[in-house]
PDB file of N, CA and C in Angstrom:
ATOM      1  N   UNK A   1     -34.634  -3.038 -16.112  1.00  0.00           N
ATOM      2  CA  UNK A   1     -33.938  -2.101 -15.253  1.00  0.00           C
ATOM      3  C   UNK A   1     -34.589  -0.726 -15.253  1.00  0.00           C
ATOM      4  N   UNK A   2     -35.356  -0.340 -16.112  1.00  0.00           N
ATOM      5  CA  UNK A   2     -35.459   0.908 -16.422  1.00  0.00           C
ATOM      6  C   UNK A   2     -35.889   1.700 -17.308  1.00  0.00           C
ATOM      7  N   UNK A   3     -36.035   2.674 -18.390  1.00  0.00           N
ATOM      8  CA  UNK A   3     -36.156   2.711 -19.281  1.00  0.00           C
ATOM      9  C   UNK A   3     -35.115   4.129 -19.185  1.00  0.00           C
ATOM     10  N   UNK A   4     -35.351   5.056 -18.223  1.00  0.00           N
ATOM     11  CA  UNK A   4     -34.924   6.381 -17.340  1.00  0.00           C
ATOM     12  C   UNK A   4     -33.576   6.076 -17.348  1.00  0.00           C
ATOM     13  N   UNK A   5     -33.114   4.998 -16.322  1.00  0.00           N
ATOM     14  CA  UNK A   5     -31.722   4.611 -15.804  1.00  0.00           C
ATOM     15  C   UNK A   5     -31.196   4.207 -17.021  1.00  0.00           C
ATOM     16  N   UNK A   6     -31.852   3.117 -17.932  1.00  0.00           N
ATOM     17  CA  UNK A   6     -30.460   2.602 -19.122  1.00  0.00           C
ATOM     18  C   UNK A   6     -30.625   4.321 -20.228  1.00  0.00           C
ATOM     19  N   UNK A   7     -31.681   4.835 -20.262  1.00  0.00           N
ATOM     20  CA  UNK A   7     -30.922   6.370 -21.129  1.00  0.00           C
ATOM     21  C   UNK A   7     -30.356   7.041 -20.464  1.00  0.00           C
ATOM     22  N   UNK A   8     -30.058   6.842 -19.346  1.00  0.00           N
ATOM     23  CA  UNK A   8     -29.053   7.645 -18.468  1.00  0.00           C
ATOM     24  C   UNK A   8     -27.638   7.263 -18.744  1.00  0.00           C
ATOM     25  N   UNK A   9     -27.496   6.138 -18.534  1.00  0.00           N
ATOM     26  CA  UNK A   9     -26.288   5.130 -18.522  1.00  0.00           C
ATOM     27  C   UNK A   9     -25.508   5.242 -20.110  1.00  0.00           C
ATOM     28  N   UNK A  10     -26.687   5.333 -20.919  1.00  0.00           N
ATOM     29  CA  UNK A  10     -26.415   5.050 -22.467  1.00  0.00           C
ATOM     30  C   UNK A  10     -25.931   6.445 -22.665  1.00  0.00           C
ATOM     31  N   UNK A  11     -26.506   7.838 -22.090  1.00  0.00           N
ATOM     32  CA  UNK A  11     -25.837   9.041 -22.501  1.00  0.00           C
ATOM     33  C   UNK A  11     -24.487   9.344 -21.633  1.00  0.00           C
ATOM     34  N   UNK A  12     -24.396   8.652 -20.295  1.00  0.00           N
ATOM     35  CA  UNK A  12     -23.340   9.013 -20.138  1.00  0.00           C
ATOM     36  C   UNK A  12     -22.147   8.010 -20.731  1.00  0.00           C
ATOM     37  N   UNK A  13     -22.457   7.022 -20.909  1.00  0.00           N
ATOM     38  CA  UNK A  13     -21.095   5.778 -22.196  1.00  0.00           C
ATOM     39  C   UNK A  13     -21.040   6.751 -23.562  1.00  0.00           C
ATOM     40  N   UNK A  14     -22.108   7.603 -23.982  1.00  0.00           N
ATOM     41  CA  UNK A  14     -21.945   8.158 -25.331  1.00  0.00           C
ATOM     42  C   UNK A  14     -20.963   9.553 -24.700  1.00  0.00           C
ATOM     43  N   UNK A  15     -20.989  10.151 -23.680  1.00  0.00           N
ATOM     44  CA  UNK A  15     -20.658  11.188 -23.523  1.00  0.00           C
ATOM     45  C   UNK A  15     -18.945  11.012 -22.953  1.00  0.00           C
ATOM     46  N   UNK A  16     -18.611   9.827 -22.235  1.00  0.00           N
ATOM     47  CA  UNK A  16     -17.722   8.963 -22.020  1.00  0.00           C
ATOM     48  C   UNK A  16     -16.650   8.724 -23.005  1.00  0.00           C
ATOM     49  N   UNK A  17     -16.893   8.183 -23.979  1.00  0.00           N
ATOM     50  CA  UNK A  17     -16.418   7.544 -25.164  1.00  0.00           C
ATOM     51  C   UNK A  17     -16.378   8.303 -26.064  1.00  0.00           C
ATOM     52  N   UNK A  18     -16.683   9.017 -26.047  1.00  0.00           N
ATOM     53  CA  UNK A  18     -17.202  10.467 -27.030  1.00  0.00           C
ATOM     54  C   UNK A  18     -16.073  11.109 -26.725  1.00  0.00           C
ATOM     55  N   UNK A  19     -16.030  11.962 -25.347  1.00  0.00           N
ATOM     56  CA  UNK A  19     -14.297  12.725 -25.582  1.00  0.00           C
ATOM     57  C   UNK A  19     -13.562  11.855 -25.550  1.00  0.00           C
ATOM     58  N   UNK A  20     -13.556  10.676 -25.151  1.00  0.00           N
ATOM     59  CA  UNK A  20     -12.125   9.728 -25.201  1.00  0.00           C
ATOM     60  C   UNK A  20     -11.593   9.521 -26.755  1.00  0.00           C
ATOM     61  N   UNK A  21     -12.815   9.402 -27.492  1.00  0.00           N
ATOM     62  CA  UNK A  21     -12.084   9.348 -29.054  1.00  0.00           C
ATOM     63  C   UNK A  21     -12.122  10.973 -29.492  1.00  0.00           C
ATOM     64  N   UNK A  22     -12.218  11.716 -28.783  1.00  0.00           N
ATOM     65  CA  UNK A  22     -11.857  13.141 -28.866  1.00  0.00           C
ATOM     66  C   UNK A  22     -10.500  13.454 -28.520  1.00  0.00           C
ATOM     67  N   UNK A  23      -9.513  12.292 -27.631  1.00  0.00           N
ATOM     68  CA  UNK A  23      -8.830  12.659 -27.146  1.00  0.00           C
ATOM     69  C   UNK A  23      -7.342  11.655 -27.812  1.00  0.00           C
ATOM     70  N   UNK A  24      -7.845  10.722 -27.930  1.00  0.00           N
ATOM     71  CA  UNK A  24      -7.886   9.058 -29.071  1.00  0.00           C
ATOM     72  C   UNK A  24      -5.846  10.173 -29.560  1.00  0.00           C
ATOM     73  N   UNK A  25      -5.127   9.148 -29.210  1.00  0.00           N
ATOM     74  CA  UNK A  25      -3.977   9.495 -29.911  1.00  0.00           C
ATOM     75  C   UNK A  25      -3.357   8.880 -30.865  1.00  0.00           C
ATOM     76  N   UNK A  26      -3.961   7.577 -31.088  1.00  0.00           N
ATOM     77  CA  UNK A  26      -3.994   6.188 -32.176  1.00  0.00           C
ATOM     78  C   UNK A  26      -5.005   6.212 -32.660  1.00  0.00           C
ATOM     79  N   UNK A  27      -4.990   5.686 -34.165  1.00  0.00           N
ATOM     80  CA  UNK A  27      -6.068   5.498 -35.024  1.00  0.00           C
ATOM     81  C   UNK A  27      -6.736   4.518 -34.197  1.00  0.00           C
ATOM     82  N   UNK A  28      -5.868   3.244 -33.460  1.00  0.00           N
ATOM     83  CA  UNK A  28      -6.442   2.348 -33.037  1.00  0.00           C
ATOM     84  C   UNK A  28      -7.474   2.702 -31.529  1.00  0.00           C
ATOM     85  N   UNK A  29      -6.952   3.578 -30.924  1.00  0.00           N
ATOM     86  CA  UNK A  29      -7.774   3.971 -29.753  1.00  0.00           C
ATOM     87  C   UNK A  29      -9.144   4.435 -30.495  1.00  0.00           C
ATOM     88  N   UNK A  30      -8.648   5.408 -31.760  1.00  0.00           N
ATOM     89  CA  UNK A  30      -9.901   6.095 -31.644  1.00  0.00           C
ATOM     90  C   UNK A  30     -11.323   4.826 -32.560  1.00  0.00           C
ATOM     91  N   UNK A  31     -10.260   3.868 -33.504  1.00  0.00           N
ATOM     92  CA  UNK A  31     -11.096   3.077 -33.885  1.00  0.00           C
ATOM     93  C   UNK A  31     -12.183   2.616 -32.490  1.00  0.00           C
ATOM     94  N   UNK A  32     -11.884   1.856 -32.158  1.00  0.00           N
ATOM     95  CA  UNK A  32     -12.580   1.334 -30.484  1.00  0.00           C
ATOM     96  C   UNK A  32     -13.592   2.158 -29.816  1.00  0.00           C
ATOM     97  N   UNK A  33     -12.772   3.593 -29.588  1.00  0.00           N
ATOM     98  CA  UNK A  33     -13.810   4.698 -28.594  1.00  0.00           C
ATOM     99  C   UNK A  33     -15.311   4.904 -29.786  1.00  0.00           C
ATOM    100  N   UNK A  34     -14.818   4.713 -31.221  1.00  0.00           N
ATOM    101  CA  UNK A  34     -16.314   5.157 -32.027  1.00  0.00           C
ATOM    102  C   UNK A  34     -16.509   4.452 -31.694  1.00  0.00           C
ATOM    103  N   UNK A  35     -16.290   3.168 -31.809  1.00  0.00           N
ATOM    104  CA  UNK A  35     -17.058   2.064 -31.965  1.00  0.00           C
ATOM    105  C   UNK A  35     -18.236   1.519 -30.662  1.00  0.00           C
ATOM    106  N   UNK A  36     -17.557   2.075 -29.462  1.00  0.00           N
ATOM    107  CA  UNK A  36     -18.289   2.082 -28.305  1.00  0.00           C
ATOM    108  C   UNK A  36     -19.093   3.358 -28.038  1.00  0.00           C
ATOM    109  N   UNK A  37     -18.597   4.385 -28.927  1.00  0.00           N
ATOM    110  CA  UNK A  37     -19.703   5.308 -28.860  1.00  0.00           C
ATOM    111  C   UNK A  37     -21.049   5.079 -29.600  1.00  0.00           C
ATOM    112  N   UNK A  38     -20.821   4.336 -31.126  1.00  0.00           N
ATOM    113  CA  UNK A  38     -21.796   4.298 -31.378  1.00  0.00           C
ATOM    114  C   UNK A  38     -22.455   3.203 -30.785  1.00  0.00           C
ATOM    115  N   UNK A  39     -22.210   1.898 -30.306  1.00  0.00           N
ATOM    116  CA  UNK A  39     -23.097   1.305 -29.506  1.00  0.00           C
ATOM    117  C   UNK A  39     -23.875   1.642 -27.869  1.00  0.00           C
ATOM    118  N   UNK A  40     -23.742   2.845 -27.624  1.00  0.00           N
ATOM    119  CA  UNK A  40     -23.845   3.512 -26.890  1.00  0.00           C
ATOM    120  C   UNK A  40     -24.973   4.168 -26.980  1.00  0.00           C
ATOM    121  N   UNK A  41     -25.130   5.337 -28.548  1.00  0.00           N
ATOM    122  CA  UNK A  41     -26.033   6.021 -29.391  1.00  0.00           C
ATOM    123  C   UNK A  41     -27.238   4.453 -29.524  1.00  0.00           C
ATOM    124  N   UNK A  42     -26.670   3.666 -29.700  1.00  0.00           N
ATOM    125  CA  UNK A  42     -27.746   3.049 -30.658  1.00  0.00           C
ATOM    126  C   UNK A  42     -28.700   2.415 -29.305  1.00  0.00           C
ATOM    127  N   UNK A  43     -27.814   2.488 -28.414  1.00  0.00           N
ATOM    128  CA  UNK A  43     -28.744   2.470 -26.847  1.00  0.00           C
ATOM    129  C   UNK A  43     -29.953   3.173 -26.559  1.00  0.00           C
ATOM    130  N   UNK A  44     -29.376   4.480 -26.519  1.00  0.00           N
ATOM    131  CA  UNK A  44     -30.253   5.843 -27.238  1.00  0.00           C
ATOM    132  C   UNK A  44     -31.647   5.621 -27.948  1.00  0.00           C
ATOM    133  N   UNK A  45     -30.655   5.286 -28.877  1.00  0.00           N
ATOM    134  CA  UNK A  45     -31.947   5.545 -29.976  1.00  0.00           C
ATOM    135  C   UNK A  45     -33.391   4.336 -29.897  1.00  0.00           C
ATOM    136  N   UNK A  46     -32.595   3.022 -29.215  1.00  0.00           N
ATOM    137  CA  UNK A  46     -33.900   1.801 -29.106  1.00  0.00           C
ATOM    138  C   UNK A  46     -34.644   2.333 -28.225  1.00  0.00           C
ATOM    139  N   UNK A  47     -33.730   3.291 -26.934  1.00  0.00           N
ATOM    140  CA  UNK A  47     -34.849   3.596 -25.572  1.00  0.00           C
ATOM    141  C   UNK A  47     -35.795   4.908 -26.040  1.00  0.00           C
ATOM    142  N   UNK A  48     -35.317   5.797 -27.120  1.00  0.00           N
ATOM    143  CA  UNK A  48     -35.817   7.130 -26.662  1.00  0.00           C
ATOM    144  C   UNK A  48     -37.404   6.704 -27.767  1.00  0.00           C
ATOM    145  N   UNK A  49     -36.994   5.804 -28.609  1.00  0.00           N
ATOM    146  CA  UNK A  49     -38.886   6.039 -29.774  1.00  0.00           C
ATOM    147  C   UNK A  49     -39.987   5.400 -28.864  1.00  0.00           C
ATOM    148  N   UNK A  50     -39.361   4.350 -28.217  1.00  0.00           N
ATOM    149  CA  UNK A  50     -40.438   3.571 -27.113  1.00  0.00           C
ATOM    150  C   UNK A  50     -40.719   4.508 -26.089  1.00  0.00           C
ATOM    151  N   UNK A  51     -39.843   5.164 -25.458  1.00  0.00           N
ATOM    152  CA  UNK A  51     -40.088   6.142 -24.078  1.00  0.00           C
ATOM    153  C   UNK A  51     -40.790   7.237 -24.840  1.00  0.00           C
ATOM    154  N   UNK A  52     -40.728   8.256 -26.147  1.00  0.00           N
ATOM    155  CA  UNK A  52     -41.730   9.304 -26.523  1.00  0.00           C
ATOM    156  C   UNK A  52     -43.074   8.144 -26.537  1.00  0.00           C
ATOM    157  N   UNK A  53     -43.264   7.259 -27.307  1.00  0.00           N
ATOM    158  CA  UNK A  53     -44.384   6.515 -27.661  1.00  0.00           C
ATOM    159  C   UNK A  53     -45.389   6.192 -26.768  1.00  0.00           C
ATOM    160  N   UNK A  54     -44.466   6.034 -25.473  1.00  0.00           N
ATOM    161  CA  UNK A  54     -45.554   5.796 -24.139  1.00  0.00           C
ATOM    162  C   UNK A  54     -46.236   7.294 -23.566  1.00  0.00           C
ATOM    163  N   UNK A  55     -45.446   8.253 -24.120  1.00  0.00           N
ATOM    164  CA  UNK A  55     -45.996   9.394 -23.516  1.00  0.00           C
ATOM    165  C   UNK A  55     -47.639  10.055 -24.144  1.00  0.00           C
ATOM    166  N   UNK A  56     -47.418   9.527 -25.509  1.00  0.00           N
ATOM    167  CA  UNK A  56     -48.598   9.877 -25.961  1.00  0.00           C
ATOM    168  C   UNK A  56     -49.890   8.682 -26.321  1.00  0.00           C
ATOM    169  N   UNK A  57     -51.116   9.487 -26.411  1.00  0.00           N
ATOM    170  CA  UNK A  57     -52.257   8.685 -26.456  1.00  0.00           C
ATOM    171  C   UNK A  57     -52.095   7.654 -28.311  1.00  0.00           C
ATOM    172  N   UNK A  58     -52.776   6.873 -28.191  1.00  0.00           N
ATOM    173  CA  UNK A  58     -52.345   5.887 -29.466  1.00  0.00           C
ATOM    174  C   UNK A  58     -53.091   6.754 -30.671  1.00  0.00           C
ATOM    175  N   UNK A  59     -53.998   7.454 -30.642  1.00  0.00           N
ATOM    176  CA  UNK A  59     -54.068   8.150 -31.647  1.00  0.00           C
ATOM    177  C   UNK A  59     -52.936   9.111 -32.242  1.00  0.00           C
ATOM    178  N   UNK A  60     -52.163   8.883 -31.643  1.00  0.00           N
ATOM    179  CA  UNK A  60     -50.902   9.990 -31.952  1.00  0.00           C
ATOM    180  C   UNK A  60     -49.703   9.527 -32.120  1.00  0.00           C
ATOM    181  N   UNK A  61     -49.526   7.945 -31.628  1.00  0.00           N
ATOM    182  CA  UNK A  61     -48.282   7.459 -32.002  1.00  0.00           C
ATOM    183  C   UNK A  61     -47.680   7.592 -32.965  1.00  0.00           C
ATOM    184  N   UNK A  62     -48.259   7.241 -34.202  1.00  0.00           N
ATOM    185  CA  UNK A  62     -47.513   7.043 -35.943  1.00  0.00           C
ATOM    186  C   UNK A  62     -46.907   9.061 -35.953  1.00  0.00           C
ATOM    187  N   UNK A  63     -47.575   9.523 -35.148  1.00  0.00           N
ATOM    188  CA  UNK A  63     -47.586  11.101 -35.406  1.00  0.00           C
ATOM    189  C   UNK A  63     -46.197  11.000 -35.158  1.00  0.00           C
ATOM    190  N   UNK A  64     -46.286  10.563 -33.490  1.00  0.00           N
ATOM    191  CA  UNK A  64     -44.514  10.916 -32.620  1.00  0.00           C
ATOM    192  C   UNK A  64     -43.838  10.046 -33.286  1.00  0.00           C
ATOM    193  N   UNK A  65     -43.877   8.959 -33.517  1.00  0.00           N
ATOM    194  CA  UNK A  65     -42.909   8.160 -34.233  1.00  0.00           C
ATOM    195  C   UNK A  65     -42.390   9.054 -35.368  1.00  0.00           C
ATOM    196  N   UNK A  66     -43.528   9.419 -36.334  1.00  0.00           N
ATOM    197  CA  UNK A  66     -42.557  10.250 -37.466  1.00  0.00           C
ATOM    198  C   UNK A  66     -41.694  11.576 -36.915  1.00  0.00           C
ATOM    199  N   UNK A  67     -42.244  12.461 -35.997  1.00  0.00           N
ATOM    200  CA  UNK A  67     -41.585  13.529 -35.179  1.00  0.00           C
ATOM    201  C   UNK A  67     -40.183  13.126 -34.744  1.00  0.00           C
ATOM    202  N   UNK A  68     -40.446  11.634 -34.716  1.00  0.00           N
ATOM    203  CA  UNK A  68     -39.201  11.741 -33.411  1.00  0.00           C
ATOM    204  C   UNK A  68     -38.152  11.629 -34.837  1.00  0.00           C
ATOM    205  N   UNK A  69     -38.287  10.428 -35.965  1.00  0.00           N
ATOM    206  CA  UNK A  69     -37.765  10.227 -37.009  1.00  0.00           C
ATOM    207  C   UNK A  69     -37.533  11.516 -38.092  1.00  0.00           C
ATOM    208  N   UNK A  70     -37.824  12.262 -38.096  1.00  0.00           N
ATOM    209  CA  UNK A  70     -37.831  14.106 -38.689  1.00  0.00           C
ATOM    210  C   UNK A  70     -36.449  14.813 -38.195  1.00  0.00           C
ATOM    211  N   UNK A  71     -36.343  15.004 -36.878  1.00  0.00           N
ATOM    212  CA  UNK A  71     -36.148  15.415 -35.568  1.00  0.00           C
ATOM    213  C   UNK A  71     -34.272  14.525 -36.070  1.00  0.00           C
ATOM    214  N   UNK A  72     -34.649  13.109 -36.298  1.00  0.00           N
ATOM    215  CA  UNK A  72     -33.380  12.593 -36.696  1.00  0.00           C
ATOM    216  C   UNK A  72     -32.700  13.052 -37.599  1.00  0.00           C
ATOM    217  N   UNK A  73     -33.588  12.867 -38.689  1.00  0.00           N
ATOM    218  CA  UNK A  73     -33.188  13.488 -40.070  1.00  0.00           C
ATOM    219  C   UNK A  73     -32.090  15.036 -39.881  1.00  0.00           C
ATOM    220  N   UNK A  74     -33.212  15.410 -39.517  1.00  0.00           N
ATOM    221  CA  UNK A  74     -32.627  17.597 -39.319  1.00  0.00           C
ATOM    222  C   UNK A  74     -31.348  17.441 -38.871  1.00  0.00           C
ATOM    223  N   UNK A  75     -31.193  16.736 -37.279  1.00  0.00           N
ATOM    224  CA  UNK A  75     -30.027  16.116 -37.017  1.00  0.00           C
ATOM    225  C   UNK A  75     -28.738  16.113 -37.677  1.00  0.00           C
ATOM    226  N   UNK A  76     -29.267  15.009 -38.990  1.00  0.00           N
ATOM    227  CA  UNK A  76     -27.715  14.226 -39.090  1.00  0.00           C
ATOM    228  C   UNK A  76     -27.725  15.519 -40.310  1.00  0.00           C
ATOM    229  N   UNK A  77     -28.595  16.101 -41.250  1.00  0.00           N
ATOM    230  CA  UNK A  77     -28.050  17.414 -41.908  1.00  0.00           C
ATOM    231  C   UNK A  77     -27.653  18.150 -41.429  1.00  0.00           C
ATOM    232  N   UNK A  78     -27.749  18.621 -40.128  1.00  0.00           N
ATOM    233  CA  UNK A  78     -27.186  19.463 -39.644  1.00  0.00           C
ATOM    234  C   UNK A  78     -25.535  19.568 -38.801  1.00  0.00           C
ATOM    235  N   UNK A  79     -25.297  18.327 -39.015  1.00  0.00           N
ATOM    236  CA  UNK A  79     -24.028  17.557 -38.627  1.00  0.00           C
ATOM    237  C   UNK A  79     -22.987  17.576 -39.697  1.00  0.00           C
ATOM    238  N   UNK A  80     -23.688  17.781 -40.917  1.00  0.00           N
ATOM    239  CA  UNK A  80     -22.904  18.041 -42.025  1.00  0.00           C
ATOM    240  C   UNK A  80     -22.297  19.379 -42.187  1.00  0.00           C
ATOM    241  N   UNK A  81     -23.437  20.283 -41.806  1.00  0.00           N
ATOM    242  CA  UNK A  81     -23.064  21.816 -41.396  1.00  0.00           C
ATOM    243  C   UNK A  81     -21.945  22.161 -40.340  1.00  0.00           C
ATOM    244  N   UNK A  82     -22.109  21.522 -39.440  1.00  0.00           N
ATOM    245  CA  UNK A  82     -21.414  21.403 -38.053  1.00  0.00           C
ATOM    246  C   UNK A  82     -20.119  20.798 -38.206  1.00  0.00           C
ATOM    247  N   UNK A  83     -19.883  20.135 -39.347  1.00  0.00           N
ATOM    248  CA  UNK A  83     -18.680  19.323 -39.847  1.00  0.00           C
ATOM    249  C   UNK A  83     -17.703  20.119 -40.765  1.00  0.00           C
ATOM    250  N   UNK A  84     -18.605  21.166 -41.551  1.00  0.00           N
ATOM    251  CA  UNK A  84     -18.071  22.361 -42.278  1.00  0.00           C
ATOM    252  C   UNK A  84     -17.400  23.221 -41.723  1.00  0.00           C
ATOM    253  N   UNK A  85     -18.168  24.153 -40.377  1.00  0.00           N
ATOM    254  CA  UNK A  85     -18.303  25.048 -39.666  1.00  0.00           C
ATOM    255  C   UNK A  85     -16.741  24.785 -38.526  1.00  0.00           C
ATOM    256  N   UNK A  86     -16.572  23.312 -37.941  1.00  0.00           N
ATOM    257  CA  UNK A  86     -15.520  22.629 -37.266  1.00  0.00           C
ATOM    258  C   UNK A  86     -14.775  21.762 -38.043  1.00  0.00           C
ATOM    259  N   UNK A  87     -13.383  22.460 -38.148  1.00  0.00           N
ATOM    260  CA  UNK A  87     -12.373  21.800 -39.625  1.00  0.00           C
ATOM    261  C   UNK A  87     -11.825  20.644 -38.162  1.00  0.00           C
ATOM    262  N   UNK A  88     -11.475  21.283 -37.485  1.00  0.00           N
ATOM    263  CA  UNK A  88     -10.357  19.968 -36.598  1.00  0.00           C
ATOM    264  C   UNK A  88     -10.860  18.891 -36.078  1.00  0.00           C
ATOM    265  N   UNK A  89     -10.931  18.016 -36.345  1.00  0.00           N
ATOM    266  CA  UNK A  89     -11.276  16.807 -36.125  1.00  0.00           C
ATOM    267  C   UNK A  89     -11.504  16.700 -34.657  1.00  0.00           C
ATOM    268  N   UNK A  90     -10.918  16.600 -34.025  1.00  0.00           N
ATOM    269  CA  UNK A  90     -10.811  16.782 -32.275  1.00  0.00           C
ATOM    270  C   UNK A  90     -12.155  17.128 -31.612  1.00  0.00           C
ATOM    271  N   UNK A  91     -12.054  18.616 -32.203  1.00  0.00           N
ATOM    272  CA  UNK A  91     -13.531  19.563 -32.005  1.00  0.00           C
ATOM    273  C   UNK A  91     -14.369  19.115 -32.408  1.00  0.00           C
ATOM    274  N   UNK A  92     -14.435  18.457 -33.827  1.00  0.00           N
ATOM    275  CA  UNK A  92     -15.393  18.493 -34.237  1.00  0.00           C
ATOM    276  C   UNK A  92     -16.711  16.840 -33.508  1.00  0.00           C
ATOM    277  N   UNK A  93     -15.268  16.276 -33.048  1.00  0.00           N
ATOM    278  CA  UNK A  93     -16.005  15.087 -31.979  1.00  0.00           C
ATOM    279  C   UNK A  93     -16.366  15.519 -30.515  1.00  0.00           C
ATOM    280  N   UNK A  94     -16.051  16.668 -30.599  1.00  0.00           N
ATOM    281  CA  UNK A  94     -16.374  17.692 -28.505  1.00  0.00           C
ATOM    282  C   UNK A  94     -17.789  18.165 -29.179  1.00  0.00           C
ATOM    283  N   UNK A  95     -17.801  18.856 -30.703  1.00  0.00           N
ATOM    284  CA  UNK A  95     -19.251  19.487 -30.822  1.00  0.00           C
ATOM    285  C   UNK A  95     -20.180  18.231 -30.546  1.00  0.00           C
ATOM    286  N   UNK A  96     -19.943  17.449 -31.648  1.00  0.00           N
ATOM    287  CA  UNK A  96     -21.408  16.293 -31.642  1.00  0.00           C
ATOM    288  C   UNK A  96     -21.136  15.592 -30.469  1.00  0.00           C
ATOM    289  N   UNK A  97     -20.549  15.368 -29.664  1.00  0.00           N
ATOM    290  CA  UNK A  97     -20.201  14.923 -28.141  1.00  0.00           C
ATOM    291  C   UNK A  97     -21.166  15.498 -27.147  1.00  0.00           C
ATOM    292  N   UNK A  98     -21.390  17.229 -27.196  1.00  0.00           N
ATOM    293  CA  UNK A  98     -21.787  18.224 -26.243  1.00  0.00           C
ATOM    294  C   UNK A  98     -23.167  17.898 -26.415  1.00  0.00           C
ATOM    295  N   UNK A  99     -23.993  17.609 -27.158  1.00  0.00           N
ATOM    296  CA  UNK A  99     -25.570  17.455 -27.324  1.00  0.00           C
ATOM    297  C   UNK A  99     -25.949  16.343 -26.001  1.00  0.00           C
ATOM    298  N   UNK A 100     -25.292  15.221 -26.301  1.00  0.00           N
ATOM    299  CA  UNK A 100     -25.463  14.381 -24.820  1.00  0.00           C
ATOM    300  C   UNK A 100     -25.183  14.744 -23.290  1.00  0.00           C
ATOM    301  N   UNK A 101     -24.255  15.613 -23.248  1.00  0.00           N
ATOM    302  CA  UNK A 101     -24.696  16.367 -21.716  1.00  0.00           C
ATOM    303  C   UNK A 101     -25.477  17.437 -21.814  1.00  0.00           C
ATOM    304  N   UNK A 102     -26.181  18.003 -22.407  1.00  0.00           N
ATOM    305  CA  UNK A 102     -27.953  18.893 -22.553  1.00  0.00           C
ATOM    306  C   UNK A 102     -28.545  17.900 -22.112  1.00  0.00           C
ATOM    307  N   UNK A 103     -28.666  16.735 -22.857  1.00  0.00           N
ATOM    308  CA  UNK A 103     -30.077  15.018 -22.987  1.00  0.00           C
ATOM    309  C   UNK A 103     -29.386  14.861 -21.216  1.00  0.00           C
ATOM    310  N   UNK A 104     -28.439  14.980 -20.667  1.00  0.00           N
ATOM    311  CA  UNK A 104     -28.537  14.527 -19.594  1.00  0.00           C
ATOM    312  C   UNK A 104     -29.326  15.071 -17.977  1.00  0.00           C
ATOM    313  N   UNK A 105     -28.137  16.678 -18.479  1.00  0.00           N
ATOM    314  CA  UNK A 105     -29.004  17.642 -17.574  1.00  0.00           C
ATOM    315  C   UNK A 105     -30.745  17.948 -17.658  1.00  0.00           C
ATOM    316  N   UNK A 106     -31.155  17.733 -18.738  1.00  0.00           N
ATOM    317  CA  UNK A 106     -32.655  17.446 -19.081  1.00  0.00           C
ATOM    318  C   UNK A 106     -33.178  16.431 -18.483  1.00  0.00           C
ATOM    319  N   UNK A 107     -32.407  15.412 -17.741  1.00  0.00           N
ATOM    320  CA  UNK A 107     -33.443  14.299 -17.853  1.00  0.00           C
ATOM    321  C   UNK A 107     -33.044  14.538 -15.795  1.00  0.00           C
TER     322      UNK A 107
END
């Protein structure tokens, strides 16, 4: 289908599902909305190492591969910060929610 269209599709189901378990008034709703958020992310994540990988020449792959894997890392520490910084639960699924409409308007 794509490589463009399914990370399109995949950020807007993450961005989708994302405030819905932001919004989640049952444990059980919100169980479900992660659960489709993160299969959503993990959409993400199979399309985006193959789509950097094609961009660069093969002398440089192992490079972007680790960049892109770094780039993850900083990420999820910094989510810990962001988890400190946002006590209410609610919010704190609108913050890590908001990064996927940037990845969208970008693309």
């Amino acid at each position: 289908f794509g490589r463009k269209a399914m990370l399109l599709l995949s950020l807007l189901c993450s961005v989708v599902f994302g405030m819905l378990s932001a919004a989640s008034v049952s444990y059980s709703m919100l169980a479900i909305t992660r659960t489709l958020t993160g299969v959503a992310l993990s959409g993400v994540s199979l399309i985006v190492l193959p789509f950097g990988m094609e961009w660069v020449d093969i002398q440089h792959r192992t490079f972007s591969g680790i960049l892109t894997s770094i780039f993850w890392s900083i990420g999820n520490m910094l989510l810990a910060m962001v988890a400190y910084l946002v006590r209410e639960w609610h919010w704190l699924l609108v913050a890590v929610t908001a990064p996927c409409l940037l990845s969208i308007a970008c693309l």
